[in-house]
N, C-alpha and C. Protein backbone atom coordinates (compact mmCIF):
# COMPACT_ATOMS: atom_id res chain seq x y z
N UNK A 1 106.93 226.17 155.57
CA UNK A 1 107.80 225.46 154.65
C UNK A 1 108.61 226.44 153.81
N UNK A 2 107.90 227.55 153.19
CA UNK A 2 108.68 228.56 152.49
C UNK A 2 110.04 229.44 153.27
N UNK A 3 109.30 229.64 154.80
CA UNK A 3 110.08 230.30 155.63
C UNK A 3 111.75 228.78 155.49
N UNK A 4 111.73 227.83 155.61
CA UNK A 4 112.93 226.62 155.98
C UNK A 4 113.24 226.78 154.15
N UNK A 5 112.95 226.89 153.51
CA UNK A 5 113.20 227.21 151.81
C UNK A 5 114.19 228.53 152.09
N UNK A 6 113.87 229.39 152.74
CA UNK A 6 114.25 230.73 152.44
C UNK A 6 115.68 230.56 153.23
N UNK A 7 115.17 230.06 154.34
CA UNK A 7 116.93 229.85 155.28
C UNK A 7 117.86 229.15 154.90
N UNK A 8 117.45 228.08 154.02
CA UNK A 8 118.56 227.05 153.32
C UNK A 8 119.17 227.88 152.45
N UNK A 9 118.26 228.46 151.33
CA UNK A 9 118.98 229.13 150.69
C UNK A 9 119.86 230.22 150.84
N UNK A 10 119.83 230.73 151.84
CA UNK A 10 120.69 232.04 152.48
C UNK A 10 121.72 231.37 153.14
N UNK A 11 121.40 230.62 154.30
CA UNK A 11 122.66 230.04 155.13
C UNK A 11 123.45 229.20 154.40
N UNK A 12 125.07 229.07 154.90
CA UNK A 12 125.80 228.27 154.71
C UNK A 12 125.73 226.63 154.89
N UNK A 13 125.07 226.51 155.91
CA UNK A 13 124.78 225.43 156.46
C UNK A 13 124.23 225.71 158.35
N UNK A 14 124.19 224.38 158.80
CA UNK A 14 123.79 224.48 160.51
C UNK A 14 124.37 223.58 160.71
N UNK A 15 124.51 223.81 162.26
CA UNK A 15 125.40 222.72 162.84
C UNK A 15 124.06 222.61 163.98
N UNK A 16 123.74 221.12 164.41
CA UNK A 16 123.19 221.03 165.51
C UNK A 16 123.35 221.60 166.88
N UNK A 17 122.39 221.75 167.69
CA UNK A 17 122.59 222.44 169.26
C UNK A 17 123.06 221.91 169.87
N UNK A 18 123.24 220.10 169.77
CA UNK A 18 123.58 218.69 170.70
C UNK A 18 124.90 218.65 170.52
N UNK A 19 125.49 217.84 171.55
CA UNK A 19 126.89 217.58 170.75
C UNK A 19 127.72 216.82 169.57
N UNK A 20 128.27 216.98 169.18
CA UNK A 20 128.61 215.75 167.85
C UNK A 20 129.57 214.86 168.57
N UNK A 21 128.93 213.62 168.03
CA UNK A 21 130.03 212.65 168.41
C UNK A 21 131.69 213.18 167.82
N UNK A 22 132.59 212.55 168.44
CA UNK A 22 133.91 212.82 168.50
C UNK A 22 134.02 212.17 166.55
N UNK A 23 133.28 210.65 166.17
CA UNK A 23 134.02 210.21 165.44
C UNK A 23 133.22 210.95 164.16
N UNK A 24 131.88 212.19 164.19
CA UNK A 24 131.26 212.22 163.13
C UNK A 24 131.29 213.57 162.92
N UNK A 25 132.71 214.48 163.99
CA UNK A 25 132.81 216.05 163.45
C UNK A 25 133.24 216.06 162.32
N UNK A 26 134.29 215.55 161.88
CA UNK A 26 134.96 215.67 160.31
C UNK A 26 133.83 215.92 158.83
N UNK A 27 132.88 214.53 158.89
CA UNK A 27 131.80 214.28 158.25
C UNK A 27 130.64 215.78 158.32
N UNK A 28 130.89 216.12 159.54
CA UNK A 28 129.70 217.05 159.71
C UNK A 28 130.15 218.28 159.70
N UNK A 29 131.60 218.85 159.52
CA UNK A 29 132.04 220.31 159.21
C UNK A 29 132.67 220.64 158.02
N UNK A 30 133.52 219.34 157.85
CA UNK A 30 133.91 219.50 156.48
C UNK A 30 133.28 219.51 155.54
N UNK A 31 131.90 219.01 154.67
CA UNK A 31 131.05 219.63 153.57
C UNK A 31 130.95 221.03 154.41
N UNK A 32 130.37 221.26 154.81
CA UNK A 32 129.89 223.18 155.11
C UNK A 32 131.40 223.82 155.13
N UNK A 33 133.02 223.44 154.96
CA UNK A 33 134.18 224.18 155.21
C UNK A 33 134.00 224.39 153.91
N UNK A 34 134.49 223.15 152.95
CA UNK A 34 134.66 223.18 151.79
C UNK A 34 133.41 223.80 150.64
N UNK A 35 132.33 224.04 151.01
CA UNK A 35 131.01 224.40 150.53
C UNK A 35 131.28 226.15 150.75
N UNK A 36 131.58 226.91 151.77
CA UNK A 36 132.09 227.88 152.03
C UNK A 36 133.54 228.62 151.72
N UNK A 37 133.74 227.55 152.12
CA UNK A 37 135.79 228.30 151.21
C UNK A 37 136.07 227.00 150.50
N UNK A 38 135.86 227.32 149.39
CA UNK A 38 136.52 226.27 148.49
C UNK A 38 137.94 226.87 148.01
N UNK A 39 138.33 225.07 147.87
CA UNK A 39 139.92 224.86 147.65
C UNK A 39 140.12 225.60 146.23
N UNK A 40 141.93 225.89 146.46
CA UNK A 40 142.16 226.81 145.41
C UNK A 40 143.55 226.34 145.16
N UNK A 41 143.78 225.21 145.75
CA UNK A 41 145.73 224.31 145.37
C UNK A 41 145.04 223.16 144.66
N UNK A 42 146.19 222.33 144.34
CA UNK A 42 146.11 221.19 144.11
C UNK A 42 145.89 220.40 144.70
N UNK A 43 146.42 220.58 146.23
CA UNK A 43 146.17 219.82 147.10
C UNK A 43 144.66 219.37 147.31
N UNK A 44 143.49 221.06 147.79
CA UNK A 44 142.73 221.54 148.00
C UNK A 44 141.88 220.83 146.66
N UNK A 45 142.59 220.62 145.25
CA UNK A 45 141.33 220.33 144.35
C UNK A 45 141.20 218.94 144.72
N UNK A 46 142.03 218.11 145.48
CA UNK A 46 142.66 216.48 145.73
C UNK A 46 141.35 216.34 146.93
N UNK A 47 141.27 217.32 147.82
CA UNK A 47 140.29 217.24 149.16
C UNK A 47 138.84 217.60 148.29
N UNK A 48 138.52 218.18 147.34
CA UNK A 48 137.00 218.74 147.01
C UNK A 48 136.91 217.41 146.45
N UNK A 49 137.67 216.34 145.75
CA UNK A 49 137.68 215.28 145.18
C UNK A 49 136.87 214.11 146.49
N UNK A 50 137.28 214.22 147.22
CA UNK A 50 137.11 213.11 148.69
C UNK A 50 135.86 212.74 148.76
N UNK A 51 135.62 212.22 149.66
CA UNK A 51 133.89 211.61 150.05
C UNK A 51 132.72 212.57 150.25
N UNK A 52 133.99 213.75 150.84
CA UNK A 52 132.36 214.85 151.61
C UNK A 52 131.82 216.04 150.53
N UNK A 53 130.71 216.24 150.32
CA UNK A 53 130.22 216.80 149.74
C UNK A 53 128.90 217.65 150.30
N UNK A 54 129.06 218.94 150.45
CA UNK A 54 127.75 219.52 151.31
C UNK A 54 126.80 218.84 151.34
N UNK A 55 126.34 219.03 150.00
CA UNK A 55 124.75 218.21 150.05
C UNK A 55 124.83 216.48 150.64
N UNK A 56 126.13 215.90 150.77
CA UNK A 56 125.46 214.65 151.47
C UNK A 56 125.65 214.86 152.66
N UNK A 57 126.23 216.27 153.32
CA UNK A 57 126.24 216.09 154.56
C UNK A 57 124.81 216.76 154.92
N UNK A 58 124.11 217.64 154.44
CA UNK A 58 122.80 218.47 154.54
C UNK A 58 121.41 217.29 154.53
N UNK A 59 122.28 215.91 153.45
CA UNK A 59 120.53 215.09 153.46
C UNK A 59 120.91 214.26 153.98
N UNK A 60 122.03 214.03 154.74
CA UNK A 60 122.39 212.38 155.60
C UNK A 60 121.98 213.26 157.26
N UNK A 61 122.24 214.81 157.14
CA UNK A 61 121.16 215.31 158.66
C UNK A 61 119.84 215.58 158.73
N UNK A 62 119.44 215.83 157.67
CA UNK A 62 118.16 216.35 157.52
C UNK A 62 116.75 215.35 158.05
N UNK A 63 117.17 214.28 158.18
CA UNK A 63 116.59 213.27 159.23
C UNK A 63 116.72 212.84 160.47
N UNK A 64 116.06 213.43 161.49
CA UNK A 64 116.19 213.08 162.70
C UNK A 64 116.62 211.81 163.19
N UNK A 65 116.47 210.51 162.49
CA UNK A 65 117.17 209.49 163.07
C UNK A 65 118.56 210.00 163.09
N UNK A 66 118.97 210.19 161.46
CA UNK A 66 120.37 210.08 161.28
C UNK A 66 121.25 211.20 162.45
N UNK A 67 120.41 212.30 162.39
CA UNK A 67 120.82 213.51 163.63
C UNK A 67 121.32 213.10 164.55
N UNK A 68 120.18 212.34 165.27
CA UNK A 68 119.99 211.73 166.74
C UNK A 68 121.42 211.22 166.55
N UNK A 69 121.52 210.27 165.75
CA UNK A 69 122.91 209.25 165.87
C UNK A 69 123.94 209.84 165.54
N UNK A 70 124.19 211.11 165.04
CA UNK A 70 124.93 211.82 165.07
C UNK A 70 125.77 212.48 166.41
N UNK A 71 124.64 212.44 166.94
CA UNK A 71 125.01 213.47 168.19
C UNK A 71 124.78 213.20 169.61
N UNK A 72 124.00 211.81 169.39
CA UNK A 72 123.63 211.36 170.58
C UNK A 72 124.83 210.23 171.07
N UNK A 73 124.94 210.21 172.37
CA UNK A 73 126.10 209.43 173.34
C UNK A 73 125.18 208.14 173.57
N UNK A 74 126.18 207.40 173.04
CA UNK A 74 125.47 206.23 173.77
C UNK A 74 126.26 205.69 175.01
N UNK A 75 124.92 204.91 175.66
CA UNK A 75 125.46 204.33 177.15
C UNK A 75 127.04 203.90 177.81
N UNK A 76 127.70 203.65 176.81
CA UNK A 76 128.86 203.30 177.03
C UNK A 76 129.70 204.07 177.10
N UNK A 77 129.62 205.42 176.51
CA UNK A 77 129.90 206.70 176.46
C UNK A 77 129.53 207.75 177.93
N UNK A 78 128.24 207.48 178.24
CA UNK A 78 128.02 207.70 179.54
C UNK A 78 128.42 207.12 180.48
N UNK A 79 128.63 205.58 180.52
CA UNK A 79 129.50 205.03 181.59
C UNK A 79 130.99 205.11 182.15
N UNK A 80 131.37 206.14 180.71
CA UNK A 80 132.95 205.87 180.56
C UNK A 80 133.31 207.65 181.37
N UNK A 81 131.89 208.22 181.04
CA UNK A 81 132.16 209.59 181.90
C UNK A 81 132.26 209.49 182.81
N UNK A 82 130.78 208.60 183.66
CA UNK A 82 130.64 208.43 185.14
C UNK A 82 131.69 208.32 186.08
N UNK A 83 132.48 207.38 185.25
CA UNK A 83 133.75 206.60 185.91
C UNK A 83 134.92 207.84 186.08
N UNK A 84 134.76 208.40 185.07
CA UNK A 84 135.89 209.40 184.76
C UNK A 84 135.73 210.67 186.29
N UNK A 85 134.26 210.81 186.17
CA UNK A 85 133.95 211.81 187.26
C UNK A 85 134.13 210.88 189.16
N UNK A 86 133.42 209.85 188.38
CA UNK A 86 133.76 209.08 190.01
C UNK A 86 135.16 208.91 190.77
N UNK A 87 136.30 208.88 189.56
CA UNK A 87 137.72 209.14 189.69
C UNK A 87 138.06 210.00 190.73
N UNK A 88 137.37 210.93 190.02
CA UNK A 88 137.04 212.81 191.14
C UNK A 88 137.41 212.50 192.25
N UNK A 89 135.82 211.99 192.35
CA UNK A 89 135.30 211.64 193.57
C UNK A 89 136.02 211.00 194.51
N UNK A 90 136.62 209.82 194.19
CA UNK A 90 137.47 208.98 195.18
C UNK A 90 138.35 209.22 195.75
N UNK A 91 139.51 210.27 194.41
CA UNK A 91 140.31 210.76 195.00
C UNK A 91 140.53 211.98 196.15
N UNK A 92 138.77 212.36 196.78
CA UNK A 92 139.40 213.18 198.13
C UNK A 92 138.28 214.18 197.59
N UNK A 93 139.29 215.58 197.94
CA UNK A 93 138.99 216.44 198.01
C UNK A 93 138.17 217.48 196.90
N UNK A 94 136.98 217.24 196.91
CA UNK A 94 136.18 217.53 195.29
C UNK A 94 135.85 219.19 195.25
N UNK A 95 135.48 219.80 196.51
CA UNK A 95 135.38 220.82 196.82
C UNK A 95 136.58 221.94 195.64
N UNK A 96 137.68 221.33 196.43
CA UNK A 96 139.22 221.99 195.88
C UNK A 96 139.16 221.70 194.24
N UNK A 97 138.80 220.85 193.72
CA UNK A 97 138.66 220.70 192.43
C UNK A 97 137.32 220.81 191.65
N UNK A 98 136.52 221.41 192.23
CA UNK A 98 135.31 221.51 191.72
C UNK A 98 134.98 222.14 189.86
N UNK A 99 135.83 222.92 189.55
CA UNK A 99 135.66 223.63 188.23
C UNK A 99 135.85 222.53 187.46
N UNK A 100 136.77 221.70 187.59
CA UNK A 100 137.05 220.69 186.86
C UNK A 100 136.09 219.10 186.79
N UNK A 101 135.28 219.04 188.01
CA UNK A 101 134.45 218.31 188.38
C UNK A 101 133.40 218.91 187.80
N UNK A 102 132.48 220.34 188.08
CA UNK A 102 131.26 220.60 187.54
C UNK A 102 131.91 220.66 185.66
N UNK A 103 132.93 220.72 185.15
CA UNK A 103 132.87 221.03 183.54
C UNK A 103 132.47 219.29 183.12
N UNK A 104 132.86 218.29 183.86
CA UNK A 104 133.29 216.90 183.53
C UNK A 104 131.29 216.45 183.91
N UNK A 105 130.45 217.35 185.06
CA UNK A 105 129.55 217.23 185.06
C UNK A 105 128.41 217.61 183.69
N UNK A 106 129.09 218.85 183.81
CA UNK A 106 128.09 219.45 182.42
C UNK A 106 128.19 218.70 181.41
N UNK A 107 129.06 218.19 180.79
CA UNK A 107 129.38 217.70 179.87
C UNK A 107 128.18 215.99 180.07
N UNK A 108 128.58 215.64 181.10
CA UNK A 108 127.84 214.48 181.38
C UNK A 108 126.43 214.66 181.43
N UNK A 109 125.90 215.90 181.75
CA UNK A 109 124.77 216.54 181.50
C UNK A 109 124.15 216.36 179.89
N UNK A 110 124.79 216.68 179.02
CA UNK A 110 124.80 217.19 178.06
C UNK A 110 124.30 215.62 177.08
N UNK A 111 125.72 214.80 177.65
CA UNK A 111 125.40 213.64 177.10
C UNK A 111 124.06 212.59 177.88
N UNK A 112 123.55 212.89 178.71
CA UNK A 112 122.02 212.35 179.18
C UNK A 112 121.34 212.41 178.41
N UNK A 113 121.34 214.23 178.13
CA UNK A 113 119.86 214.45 177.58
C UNK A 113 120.00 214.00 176.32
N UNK A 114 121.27 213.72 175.63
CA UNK A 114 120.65 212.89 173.80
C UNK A 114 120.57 211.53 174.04
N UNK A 115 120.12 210.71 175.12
CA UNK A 115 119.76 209.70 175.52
C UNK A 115 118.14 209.53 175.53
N UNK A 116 117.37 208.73 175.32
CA UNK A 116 116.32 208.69 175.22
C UNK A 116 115.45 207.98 175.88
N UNK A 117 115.56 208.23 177.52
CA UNK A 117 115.00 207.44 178.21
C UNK A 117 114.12 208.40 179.30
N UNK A 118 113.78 209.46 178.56
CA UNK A 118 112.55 210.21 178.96
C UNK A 118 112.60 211.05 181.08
N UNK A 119 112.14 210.45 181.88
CA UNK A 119 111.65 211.36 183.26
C UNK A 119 113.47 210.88 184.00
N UNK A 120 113.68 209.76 183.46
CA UNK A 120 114.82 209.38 184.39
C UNK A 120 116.17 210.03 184.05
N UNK A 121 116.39 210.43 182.64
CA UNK A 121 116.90 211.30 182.16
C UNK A 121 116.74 212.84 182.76
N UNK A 122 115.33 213.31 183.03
CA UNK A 122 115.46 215.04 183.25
C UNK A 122 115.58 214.76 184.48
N UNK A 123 115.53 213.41 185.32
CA UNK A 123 115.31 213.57 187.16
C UNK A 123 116.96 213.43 187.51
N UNK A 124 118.01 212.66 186.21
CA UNK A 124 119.35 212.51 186.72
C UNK A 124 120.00 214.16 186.53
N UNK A 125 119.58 214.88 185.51
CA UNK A 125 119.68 216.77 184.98
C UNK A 125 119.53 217.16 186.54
N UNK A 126 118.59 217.26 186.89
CA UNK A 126 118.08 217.84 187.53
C UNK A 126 118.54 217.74 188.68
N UNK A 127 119.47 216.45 189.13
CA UNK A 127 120.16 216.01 190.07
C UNK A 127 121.39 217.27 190.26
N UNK A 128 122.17 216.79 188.71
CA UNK A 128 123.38 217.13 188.25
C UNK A 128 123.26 218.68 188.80
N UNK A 129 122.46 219.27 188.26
CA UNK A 129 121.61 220.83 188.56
C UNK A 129 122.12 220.85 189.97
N UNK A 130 121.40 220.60 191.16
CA UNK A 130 121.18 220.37 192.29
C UNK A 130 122.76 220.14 193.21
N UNK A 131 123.90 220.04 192.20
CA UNK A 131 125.47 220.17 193.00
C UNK A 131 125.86 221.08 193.22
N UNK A 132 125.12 222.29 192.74
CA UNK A 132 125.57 223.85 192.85
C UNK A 132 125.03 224.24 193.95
N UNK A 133 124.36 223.83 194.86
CA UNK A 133 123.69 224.14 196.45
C UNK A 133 124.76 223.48 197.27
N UNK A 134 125.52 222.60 197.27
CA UNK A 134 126.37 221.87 198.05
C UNK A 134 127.74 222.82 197.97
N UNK A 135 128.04 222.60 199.42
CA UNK A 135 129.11 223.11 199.67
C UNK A 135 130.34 222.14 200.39
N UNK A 136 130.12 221.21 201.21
CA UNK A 136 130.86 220.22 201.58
C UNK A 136 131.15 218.86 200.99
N UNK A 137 132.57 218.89 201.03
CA UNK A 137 132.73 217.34 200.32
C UNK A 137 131.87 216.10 200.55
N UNK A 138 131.47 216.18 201.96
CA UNK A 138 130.62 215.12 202.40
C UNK A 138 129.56 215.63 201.27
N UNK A 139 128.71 216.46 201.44
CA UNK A 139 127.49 216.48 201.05
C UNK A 139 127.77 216.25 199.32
N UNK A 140 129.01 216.61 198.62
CA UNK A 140 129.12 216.66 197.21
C UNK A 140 129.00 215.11 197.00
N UNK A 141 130.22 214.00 198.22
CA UNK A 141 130.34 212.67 197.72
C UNK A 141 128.74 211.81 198.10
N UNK A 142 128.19 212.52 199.06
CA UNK A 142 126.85 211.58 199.03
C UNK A 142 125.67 211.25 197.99
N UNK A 143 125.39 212.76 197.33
CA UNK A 143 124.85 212.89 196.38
C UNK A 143 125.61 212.49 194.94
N UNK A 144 126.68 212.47 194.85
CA UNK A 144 127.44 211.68 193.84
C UNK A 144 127.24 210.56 193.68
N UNK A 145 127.24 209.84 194.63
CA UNK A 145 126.95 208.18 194.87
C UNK A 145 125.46 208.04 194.88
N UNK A 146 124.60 208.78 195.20
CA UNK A 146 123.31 208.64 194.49
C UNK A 146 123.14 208.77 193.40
N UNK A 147 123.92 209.96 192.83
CA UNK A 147 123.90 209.98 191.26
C UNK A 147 124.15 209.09 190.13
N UNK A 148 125.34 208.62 190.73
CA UNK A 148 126.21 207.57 189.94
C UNK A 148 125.51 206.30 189.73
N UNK A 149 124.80 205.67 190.65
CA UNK A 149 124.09 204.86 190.72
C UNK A 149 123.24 204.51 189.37
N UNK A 150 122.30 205.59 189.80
CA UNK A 150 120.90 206.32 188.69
C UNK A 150 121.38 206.47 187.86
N UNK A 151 122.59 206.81 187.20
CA UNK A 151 122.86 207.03 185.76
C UNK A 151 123.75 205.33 185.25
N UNK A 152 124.00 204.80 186.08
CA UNK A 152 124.86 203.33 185.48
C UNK A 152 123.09 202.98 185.42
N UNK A 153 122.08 202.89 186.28
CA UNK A 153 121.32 201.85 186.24
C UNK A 153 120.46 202.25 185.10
N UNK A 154 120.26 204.09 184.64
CA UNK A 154 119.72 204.48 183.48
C UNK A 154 120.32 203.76 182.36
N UNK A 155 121.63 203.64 182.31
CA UNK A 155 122.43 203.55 181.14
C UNK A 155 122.47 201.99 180.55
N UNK A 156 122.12 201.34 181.80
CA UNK A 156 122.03 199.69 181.53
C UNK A 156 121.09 199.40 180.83
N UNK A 157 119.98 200.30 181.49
CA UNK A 157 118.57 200.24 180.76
C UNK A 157 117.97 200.15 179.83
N UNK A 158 119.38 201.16 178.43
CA UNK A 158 118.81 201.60 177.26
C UNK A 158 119.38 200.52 176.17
C-alpha cells in the first residue's frame, strides 16, 4: 500500500494498458494535461474552469468497474469491426492487403479481450493469433468465416 502511496505521489498520472473508448479520451487525458501544464491565458484560465479536474479523473478510475467501462468495447463495437474486417474479406484478394487486414485484426483483438466472456474470448485471440501461419487467400477466407462466426455468436452472448 505504501509502495501505490509513493507512485501517486511522484507520477503525473496513468493511463490504462486497454484501450479507451473513443467517447471517454477527452475525460481521461485532459485532467492529467491540465494537472501537468497548467493554463497560463485567459482562454486556458476559461478551460481549468470546465468539468475536468485531475482528481475526478484519478477517483472516477481508480475503480475497476468504472475502468472496465472506460475501456472496454462493447458488443456492438465488436460487431461493427467484424463487419468492417469481413468487408476485407469479400472484397477478394486479402493476401495483397494483408497489413491493413492484420492492423483491423489486432485492433479487433484488442477489443475481445476487454470483453468479459472468459475461454471463448482467449480461444477467438488465439484464433486471430493463428492468421500469421496462413499464406493463401483460400486458407485466410476459410478461417475468417470460422472466425467471424465465433465472435458475432460471442458477442450476442454478452
Amino acid at each position: 500500500a505504501s509502495d501505490v502511496a509513493v507512485y501517486k505521489a511522484r507520477a503525473h498520472g496513468f493511463l490504462p494498458k486497454a484501450p479507451i473508448k473513443k467517447a471517454n479520451v477527452l475525460e481521461t487525458l485532459a485532467p492529467l494535461w491540465l494537472a501537468r501544464f497548467p493554463p497560463r491565458s485567459e482562454f486556458a484560465d476559461d478551460m481549468s474552469q470546465s468539468r475536468f479536474t485531475r482528481s475526478d479523473s484519478l477517483s472516477s478510475l481508480e475503480s475497476s468497474a468504472s475502468l472496465n467501462e472506460a475501456i472496454a468495447a462493447t458488443p456492438v463495437e465488436v460487431i461493427q469491426m467484424v463487419d468492417l474486417i469481413d468487408a476485407i474479406f469479400r472484397a477478394g484478394d486479402v493476401v495483397s492487403n494483408w497489413d491493413a487486414v492484420w492492423e483491423k485484426m489486432h485492433a479487433l483483438k484488442g477489443d475481445l479481450l476487454t470483453l468479459q466472456v472468459g475461454s471463448k474470448v482467449i480461444a477467438a485471440v488465439g484464433m486471430i493469433n493463428s492468421f500469421r501461419e496462413l499464406h493463401t487467400n483460400e486458407e485466410l477466407i476459410d478461417r475468417w468465416n470460422i472466425l467471424r462466426d465465433r465472435i458475432k455468436s460471442l458477442a450476442s452472448s454478452t
